[in-house]
C-alpha atoms as a PDB file:
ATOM      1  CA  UNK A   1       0.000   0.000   0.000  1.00  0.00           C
ATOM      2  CA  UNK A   2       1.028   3.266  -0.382  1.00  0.00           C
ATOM      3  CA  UNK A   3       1.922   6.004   1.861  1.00  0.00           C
ATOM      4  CA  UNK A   4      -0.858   8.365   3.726  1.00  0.00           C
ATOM      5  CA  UNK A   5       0.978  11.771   4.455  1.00  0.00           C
ATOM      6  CA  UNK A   6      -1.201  13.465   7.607  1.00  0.00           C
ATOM      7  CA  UNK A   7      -0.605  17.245   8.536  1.00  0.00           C
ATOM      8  CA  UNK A   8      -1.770  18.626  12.238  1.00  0.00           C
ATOM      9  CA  UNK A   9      -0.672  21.930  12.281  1.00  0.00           C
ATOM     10  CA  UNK A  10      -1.461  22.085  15.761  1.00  0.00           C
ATOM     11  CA  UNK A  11      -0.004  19.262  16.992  1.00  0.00           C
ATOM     12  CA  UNK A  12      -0.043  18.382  21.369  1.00  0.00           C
ATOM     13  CA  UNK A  13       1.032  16.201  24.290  1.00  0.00           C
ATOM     14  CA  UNK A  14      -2.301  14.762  24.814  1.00  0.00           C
ATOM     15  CA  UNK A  15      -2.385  13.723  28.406  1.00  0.00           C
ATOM     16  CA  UNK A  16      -5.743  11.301  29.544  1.00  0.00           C
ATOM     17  CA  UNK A  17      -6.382  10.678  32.923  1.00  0.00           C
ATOM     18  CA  UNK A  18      -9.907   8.984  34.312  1.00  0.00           C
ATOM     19  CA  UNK A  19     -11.873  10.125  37.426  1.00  0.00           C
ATOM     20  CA  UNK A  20     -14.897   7.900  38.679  1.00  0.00           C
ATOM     21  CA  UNK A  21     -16.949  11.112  37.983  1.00  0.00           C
ATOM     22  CA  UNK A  22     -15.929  14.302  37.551  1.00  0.00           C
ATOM     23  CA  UNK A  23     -17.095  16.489  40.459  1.00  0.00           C
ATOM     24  CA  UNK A  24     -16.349  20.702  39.361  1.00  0.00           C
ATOM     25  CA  UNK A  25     -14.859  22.711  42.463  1.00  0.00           C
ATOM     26  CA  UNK A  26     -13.599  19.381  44.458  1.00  0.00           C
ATOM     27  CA  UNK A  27     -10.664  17.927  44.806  1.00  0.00           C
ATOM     28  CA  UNK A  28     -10.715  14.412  43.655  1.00  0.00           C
ATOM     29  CA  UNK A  29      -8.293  11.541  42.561  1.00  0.00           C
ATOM     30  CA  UNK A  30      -7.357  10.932  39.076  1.00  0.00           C
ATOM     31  CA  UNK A  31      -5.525   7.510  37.297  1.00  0.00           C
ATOM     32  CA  UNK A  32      -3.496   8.430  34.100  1.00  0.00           C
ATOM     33  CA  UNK A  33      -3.761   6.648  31.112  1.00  0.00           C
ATOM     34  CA  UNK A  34      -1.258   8.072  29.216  1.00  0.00           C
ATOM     35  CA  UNK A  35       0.480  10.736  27.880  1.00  0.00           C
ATOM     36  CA  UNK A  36       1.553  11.111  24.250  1.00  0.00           C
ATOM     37  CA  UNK A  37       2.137  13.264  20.805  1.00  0.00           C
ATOM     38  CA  UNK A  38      -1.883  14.095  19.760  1.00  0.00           C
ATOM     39  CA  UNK A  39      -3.754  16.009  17.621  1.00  0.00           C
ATOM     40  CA  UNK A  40      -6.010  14.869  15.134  1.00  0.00           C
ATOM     41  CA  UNK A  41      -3.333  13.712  12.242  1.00  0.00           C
ATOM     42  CA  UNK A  42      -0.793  12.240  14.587  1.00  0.00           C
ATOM     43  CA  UNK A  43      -4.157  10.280  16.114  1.00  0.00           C
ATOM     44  CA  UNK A  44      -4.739   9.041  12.091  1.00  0.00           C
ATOM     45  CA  UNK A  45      -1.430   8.137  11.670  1.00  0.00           C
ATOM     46  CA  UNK A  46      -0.825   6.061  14.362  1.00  0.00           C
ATOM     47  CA  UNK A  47      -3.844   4.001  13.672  1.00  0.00           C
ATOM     48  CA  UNK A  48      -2.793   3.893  10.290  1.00  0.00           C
ATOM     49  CA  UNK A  49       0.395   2.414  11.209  1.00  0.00           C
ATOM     50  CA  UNK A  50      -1.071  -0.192  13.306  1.00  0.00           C
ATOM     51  CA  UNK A  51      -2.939  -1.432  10.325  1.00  0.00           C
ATOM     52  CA  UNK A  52       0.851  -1.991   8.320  1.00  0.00           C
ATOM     53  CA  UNK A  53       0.013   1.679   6.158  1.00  0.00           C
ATOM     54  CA  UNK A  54       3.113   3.260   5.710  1.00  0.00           C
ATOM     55  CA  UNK A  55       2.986   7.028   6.787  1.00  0.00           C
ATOM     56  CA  UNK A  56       3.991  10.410   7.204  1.00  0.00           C
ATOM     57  CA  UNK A  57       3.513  12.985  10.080  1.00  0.00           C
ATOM     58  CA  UNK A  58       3.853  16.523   9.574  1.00  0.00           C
ATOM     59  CA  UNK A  59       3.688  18.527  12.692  1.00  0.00           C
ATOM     60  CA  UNK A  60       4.198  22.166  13.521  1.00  0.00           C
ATOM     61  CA  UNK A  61       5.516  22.328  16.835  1.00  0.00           C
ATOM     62  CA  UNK A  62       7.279  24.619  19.253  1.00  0.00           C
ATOM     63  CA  UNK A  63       9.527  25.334  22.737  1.00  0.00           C
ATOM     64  CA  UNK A  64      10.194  22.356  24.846  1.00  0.00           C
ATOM     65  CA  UNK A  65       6.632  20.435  24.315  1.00  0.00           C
ATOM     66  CA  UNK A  66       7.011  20.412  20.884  1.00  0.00           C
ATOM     67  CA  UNK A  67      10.416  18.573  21.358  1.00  0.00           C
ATOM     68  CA  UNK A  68       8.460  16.308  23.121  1.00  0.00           C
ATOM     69  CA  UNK A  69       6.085  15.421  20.412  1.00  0.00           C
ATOM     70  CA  UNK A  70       8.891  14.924  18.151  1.00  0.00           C
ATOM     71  CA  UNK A  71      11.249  12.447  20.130  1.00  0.00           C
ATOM     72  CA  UNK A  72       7.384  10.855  20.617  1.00  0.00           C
ATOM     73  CA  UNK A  73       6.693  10.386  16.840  1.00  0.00           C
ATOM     74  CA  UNK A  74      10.175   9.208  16.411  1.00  0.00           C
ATOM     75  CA  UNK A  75      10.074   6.611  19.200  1.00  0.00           C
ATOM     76  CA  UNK A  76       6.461   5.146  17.592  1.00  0.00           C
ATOM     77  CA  UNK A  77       8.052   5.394  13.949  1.00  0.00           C
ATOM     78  CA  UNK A  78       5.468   7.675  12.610  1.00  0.00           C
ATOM     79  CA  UNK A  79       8.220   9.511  10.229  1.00  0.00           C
ATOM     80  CA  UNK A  80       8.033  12.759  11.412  1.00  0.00           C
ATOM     81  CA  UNK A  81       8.641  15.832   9.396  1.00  0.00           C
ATOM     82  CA  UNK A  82       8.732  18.813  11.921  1.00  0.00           C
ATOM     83  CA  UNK A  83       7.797  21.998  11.170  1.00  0.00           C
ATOM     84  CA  UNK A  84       9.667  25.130  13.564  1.00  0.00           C
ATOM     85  CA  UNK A  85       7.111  27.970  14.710  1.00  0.00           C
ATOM     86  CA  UNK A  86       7.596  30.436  17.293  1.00  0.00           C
ATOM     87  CA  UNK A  87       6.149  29.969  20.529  1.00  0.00           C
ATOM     88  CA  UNK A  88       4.968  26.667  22.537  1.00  0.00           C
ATOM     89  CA  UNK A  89       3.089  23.438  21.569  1.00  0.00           C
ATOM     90  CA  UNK A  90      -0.101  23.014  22.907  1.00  0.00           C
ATOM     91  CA  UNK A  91      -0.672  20.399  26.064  1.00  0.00           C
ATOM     92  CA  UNK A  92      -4.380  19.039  25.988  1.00  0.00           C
ATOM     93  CA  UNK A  93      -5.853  17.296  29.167  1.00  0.00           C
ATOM     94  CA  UNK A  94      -8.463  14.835  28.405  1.00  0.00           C
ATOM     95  CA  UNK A  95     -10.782  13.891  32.115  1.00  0.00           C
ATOM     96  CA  UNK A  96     -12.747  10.994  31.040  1.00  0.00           C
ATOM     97  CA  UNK A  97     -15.012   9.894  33.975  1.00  0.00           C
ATOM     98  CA  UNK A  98     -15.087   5.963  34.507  1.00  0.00           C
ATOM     99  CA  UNK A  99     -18.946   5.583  34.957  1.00  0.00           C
ATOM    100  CA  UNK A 100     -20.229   6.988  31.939  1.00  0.00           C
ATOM    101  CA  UNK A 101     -17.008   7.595  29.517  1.00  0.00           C
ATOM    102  CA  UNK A 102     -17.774  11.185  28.986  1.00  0.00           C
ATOM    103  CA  UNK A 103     -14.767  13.338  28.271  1.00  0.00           C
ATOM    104  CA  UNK A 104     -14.073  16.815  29.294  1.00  0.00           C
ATOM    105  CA  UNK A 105     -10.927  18.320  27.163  1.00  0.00           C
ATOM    106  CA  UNK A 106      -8.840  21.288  27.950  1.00  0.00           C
ATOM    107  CA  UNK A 107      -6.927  22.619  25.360  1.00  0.00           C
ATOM    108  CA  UNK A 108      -4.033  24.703  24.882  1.00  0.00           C
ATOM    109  CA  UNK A 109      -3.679  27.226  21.949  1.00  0.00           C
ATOM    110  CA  UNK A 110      -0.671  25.935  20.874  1.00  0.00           C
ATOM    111  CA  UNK A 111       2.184  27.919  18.652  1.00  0.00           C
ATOM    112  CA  UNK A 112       1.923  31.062  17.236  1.00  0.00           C
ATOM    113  CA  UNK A 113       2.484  30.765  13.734  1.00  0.00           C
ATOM    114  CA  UNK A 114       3.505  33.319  11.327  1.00  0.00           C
ATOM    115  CA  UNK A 115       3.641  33.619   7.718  1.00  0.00           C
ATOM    116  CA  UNK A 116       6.914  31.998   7.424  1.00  0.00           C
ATOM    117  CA  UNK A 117       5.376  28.874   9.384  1.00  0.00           C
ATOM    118  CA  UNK A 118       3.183  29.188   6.373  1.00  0.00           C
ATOM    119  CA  UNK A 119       5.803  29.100   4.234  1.00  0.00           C
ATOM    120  CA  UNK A 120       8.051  26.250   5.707  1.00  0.00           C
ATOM    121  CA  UNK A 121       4.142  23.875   6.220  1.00  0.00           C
ATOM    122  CA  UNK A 122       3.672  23.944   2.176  1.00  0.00           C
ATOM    123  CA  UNK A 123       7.345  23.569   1.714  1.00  0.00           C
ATOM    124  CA  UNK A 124       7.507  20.003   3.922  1.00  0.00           C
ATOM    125  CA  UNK A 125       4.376  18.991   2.489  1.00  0.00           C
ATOM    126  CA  UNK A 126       5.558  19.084  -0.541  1.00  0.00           C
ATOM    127  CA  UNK A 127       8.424  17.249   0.050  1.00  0.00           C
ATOM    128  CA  UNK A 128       6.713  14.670   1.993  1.00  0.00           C
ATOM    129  CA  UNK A 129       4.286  13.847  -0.912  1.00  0.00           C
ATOM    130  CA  UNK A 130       6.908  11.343  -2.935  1.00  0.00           C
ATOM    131  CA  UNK A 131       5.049   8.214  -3.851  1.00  0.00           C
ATOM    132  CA  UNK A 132       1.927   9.235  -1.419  1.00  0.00           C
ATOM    133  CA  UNK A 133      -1.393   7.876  -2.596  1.00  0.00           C
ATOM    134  CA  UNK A 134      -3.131  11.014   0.197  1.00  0.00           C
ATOM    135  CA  UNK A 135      -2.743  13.093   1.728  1.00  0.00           C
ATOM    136  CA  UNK A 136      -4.824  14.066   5.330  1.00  0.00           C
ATOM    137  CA  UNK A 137      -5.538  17.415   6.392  1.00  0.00           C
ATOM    138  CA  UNK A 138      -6.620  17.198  10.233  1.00  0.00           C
ATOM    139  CA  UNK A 139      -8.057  19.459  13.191  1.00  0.00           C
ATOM    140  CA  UNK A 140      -7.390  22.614  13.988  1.00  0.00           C
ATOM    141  CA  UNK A 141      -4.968  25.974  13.094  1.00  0.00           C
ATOM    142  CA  UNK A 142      -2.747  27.263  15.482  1.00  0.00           C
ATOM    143  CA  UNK A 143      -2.858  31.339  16.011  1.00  0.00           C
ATOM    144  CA  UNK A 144      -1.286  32.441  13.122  1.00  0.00           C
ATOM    145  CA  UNK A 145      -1.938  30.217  10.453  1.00  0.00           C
ATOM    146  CA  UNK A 146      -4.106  31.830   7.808  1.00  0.00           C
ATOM    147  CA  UNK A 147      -7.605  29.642   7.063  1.00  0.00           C
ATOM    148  CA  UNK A 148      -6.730  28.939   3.598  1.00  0.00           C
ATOM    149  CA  UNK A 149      -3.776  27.050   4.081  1.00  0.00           C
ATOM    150  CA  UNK A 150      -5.482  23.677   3.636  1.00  0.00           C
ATOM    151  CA  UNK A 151      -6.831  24.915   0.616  1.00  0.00           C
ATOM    152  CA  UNK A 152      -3.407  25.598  -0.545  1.00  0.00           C
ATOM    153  CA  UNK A 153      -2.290  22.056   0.218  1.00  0.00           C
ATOM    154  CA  UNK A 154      -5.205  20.875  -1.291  1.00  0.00           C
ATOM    155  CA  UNK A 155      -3.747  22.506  -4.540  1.00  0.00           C
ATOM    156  CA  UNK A 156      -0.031  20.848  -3.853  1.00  0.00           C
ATOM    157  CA  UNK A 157      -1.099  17.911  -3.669  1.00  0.00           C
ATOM    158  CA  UNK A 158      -3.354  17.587  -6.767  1.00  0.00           C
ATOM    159  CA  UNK A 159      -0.703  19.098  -8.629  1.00  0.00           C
ATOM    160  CA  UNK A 160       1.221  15.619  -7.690  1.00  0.00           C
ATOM    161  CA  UNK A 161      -1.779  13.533  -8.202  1.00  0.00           C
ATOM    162  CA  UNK A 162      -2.484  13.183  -4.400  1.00  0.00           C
ATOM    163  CA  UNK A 163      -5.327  12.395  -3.166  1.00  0.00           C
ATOM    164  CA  UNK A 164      -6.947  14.627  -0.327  1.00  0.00           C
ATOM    165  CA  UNK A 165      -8.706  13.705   3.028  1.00  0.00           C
ATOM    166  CA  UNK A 166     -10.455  16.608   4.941  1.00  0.00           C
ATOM    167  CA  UNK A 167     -11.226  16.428   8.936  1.00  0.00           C
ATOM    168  CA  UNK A 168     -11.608  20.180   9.860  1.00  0.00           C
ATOM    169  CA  UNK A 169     -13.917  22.641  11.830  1.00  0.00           C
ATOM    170  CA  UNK A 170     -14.151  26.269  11.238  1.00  0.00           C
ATOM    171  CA  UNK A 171     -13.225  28.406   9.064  1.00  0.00           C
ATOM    172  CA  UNK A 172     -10.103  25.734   8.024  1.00  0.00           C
ATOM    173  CA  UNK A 173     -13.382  23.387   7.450  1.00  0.00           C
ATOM    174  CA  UNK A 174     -14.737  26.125   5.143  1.00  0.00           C
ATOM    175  CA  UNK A 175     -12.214  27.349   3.263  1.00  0.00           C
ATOM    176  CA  UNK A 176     -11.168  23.658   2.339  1.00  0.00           C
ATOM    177  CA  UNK A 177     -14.543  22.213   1.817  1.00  0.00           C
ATOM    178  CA  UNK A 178     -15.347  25.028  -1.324  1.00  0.00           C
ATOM    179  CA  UNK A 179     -11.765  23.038  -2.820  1.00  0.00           C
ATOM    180  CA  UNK A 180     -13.555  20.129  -2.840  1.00  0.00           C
ATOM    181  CA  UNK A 181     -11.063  17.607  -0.975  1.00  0.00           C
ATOM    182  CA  UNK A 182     -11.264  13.497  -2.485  1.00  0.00           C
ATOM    183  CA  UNK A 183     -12.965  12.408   1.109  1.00  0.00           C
ATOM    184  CA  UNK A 184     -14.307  14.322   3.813  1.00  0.00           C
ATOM    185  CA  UNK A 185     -14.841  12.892   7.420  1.00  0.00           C
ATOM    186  CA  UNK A 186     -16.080  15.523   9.802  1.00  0.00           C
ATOM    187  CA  UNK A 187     -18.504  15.000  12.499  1.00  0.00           C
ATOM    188  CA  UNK A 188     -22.423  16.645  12.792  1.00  0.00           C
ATOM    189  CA  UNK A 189     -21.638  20.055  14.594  1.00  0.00           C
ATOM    190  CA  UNK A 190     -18.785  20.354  12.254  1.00  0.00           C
ATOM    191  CA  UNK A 191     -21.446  19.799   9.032  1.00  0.00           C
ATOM    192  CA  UNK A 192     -23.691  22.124  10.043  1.00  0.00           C
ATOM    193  CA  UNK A 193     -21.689  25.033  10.492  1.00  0.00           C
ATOM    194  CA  UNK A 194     -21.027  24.776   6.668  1.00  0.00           C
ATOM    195  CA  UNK A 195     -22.243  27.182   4.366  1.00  0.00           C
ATOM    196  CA  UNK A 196     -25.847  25.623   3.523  1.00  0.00           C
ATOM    197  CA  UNK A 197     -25.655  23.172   6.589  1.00  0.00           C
ATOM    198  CA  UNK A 198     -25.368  19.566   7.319  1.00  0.00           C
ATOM    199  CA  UNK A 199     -27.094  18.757   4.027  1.00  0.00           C
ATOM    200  CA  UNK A 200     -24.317  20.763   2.023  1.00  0.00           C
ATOM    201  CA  UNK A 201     -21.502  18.041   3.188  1.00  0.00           C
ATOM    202  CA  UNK A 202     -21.647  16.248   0.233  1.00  0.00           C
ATOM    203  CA  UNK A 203     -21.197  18.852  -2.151  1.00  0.00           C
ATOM    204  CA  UNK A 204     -17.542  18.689  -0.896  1.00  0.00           C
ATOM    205  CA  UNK A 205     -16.424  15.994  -2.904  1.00  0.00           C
ATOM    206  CA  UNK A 206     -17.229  12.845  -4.103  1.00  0.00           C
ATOM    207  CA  UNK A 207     -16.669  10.690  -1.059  1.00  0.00           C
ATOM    208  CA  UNK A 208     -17.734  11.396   2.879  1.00  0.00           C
ATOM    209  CA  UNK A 209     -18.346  10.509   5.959  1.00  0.00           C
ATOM    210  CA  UNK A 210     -20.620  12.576   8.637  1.00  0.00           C
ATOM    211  CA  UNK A 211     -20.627  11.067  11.763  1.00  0.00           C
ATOM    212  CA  UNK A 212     -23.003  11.910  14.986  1.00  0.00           C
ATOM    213  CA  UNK A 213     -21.025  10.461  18.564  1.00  0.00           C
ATOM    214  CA  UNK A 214     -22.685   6.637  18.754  1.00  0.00           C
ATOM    215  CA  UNK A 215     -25.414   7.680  16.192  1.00  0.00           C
ATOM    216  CA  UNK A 216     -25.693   6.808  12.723  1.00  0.00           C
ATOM    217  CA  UNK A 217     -23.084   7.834  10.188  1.00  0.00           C
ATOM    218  CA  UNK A 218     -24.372   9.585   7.079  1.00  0.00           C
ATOM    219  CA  UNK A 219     -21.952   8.951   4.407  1.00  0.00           C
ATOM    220  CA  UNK A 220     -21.861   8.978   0.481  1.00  0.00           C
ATOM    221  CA  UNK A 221     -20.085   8.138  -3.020  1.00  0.00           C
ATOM    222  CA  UNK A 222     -21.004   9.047  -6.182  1.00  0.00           C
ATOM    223  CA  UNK A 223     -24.671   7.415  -7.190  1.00  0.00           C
ATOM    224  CA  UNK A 224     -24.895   6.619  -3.501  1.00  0.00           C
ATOM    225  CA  UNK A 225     -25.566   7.767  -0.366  1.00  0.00           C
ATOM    226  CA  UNK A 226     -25.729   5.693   3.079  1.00  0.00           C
ATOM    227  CA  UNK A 227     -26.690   5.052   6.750  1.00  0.00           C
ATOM    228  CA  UNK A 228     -23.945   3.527   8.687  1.00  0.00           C
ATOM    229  CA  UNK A 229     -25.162   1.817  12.225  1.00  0.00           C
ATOM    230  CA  UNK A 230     -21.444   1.838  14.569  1.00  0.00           C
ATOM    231  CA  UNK A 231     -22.297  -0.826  16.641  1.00  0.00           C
ATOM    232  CA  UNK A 232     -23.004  -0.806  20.122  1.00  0.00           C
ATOM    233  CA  UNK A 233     -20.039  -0.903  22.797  1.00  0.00           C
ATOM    234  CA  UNK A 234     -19.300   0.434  26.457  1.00  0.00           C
ATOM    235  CA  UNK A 235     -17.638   3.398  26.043  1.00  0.00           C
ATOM    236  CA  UNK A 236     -14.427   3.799  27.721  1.00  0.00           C
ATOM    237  CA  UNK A 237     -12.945   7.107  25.681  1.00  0.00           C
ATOM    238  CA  UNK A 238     -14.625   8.578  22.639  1.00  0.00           C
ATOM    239  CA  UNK A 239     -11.592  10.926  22.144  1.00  0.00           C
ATOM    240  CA  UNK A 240     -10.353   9.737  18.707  1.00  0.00           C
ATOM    241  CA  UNK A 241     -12.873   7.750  17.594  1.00  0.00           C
ATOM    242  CA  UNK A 242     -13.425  10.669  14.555  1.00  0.00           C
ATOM    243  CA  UNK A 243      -9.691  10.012  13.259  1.00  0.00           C
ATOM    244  CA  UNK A 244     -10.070   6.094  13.876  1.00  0.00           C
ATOM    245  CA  UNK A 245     -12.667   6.013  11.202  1.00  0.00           C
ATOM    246  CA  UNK A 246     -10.661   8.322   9.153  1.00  0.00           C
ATOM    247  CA  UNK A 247      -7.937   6.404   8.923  1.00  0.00           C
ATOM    248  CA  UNK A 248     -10.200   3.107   8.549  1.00  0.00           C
ATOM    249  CA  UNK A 249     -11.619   5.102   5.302  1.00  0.00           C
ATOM    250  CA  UNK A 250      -8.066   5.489   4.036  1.00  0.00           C
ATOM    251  CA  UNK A 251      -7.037   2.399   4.803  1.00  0.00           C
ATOM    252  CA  UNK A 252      -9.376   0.752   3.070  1.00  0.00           C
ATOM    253  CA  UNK A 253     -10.872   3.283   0.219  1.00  0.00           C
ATOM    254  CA  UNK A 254      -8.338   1.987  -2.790  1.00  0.00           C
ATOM    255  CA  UNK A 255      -8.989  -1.931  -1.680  1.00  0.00           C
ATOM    256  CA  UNK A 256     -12.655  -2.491  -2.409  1.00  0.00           C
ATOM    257  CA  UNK A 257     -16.006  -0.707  -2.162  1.00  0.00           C
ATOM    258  CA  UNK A 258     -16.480   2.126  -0.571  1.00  0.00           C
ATOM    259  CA  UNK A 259     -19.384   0.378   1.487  1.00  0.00           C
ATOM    260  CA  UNK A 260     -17.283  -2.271   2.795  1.00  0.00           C
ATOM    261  CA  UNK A 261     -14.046   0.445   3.556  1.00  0.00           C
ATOM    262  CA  UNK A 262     -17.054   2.537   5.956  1.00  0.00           C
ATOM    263  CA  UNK A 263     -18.169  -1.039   7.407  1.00  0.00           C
ATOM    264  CA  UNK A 264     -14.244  -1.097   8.479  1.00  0.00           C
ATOM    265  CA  UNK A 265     -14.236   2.782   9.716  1.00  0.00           C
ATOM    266  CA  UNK A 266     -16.961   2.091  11.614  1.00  0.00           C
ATOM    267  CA  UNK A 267     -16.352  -0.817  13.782  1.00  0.00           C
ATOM    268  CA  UNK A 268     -12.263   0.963  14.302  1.00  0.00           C
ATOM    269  CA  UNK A 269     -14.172   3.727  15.802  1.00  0.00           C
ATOM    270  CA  UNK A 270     -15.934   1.802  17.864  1.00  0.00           C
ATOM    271  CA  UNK A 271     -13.019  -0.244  18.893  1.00  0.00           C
ATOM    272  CA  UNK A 272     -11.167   3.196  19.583  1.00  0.00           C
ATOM    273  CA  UNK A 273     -14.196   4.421  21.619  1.00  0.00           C
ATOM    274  CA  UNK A 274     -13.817   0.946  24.129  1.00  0.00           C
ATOM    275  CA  UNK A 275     -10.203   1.996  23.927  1.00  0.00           C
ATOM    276  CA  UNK A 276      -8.408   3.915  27.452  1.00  0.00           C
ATOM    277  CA  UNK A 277      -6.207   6.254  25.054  1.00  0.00           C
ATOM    278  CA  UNK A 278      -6.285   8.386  21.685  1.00  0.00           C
ATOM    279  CA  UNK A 279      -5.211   6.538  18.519  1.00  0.00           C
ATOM    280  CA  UNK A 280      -4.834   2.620  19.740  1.00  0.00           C
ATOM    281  CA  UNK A 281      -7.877   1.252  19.091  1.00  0.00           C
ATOM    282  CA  UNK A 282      -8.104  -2.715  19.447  1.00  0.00           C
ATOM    283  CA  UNK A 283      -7.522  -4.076  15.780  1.00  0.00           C
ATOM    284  CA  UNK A 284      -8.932  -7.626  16.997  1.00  0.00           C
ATOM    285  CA  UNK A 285     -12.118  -6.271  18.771  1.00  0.00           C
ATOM    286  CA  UNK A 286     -12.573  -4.245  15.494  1.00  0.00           C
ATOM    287  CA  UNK A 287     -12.440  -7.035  13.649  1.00  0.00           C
ATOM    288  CA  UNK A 288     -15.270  -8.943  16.146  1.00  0.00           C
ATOM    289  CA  UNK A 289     -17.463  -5.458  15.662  1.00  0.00           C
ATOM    290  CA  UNK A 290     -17.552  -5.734  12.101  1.00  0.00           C
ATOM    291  CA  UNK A 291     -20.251  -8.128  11.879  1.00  0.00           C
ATOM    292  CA  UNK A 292     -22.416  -5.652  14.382  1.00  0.00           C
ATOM    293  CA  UNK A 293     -22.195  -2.563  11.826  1.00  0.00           C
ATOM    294  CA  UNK A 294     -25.336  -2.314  10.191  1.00  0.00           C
ATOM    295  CA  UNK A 295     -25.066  -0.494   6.358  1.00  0.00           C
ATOM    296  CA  UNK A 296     -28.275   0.463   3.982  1.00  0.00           C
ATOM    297  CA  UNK A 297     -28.299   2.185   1.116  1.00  0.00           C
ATOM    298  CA  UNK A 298     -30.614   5.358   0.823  1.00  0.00           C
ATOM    299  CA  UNK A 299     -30.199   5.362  -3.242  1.00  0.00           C
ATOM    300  CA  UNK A 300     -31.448   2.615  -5.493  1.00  0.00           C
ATOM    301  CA  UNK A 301     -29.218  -0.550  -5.087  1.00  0.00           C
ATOM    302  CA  UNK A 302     -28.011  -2.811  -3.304  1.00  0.00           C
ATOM    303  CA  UNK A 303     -28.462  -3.596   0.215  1.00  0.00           C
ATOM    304  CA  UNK A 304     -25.454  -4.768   2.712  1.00  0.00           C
END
């Protein structure tokens, strides 16, 4: 298979610790599950990896945390290519509470680009595309960076014949979605802030993937569009499930049909939702879940 070059501009130490329930104003004791290099693309790219995909990590990082998402990416063998900015990498804190898996995040704003962080993010991009079947555009801008710098990548890489995945919010989400990126995998909230809406997803591009927490997924190709049930697990940590079933999508999109690749995104999110930590979901208990997704078509044609 071919390599998947990610970007996360605003790359972090994720650090995840559980609480039995999270009381506000109290002092209470927390268990640590782990800290780690996160953001959304480092998230894909690890899961990627697990599944044997060869990959790519660009980061922007900065100051002494952002050394510490490097030496991170380097010890897991993610091929990092690091981009300098000024200032200091964001450190997210993830409180998941133990009796109902609900998450409360606090996060950093991470580095404070400029336009030569601009500059040197096309620059590695480009030179990270070599041989790349696509390339994934995930989360969120640091200060700095200017809103149409996916879109610009989005240029780059069709210029090399690179495919583009999209997994944005804002106006990064915006900007990007009018370029009409190859796949797009956002979640609900993130769809309906788009110019026309939730219903105006599609007209990204011509595959996609809108997903709603443990709901049903609302996804599409061209001729087709489709309900995707996730099957039903115990949470444990839905942080990550969203780039789980991105890189699911990715990993399977150039093996088969489309339907069968979002069976496979599908049950890896809900493996990574049973999982304790960001971007290790359990490949074998994926694997058991795939017979628990349910898949219909909404369009004339065949029913899985």
């Amino acid at each position: 298979m071919r390599t998947v070059v990610t970007v996360t501009p605003n790359a972090a130490v994720d650090w995840t610790c559980f609480v039995a329930a999270l009381r506000p104003r109290a002092r209470q004791e927390a268990r640590t599950a782990g800290r780690q290099a996160g953001g959304k693309g480092v998230n894909v790219s690890r899961v990627l990896a697990a599944l044997g995909v060869p990959v790519r990590s660009v980061v922007v990082v900065g100051g002494a945390t952002g050394a510490e998402i490097a030496r991170d990416l380097e010890a897991a063998r993610l091929a990092p290519v690091v981009v300098q900015a000024p200032g200091e990498s964001r450190t997210c804190l993830e409180i998941v509470e133990e009796s109902s898996g609900a998450a409360t995040q606090l996060h950093g704003r991470g580095v404070e680009a400029d336009a030569a962080t601009a500059r040197a993010l096309v620059a590695a991009v480009e030179g990270a595309l070599d041989g790349a079947a696509w390339l994934a555009l995930c989360g969120s801008l640091p200060p700095g960076l200017p809103a149409d710098v996916y879109s610009t990548l989005i240029d780059v890489a069709r210029a090399r014949g690179v495919r583009v995945a999209l997994d944005a919010s804002g106006d990064a989400l915006s900007a990007a979605w009018r370029a009409r990126p190859d796949l797009l995998r956002i979640n609900r909230d993130e769809a309906s802030a788009l110019p026309g809406g939730a219903d105006a997803a599609s007209a990204a591009g011509p595959l996609g993937a809108v997903s709603d927490g443990p709901r049903e997924i609302a996804a599409w190709e061209p001729g087709r569009t489709w309900r995707v049930g996730p099957p039903s697990i115990r949470p444990r940590n839905p942080i990550g499930c969203g780039d789980a079933m991105l890189a699911g999508l990715l990993a399977r999109a150039d093996a088969g049909p489309f339907a069968e690749a979002l069976r496979f995104a599908a049950a890896l999110a809900a493996a990574e939702a049973a999982s304790p930590v960001a971007g290790r979901p359990d490949l074998a208990a994926a694997d058991a879940l795939l017979a628990d997704v349910a898949l219909h078509a909404e369009t004339p044609g065949a029913r899985a």
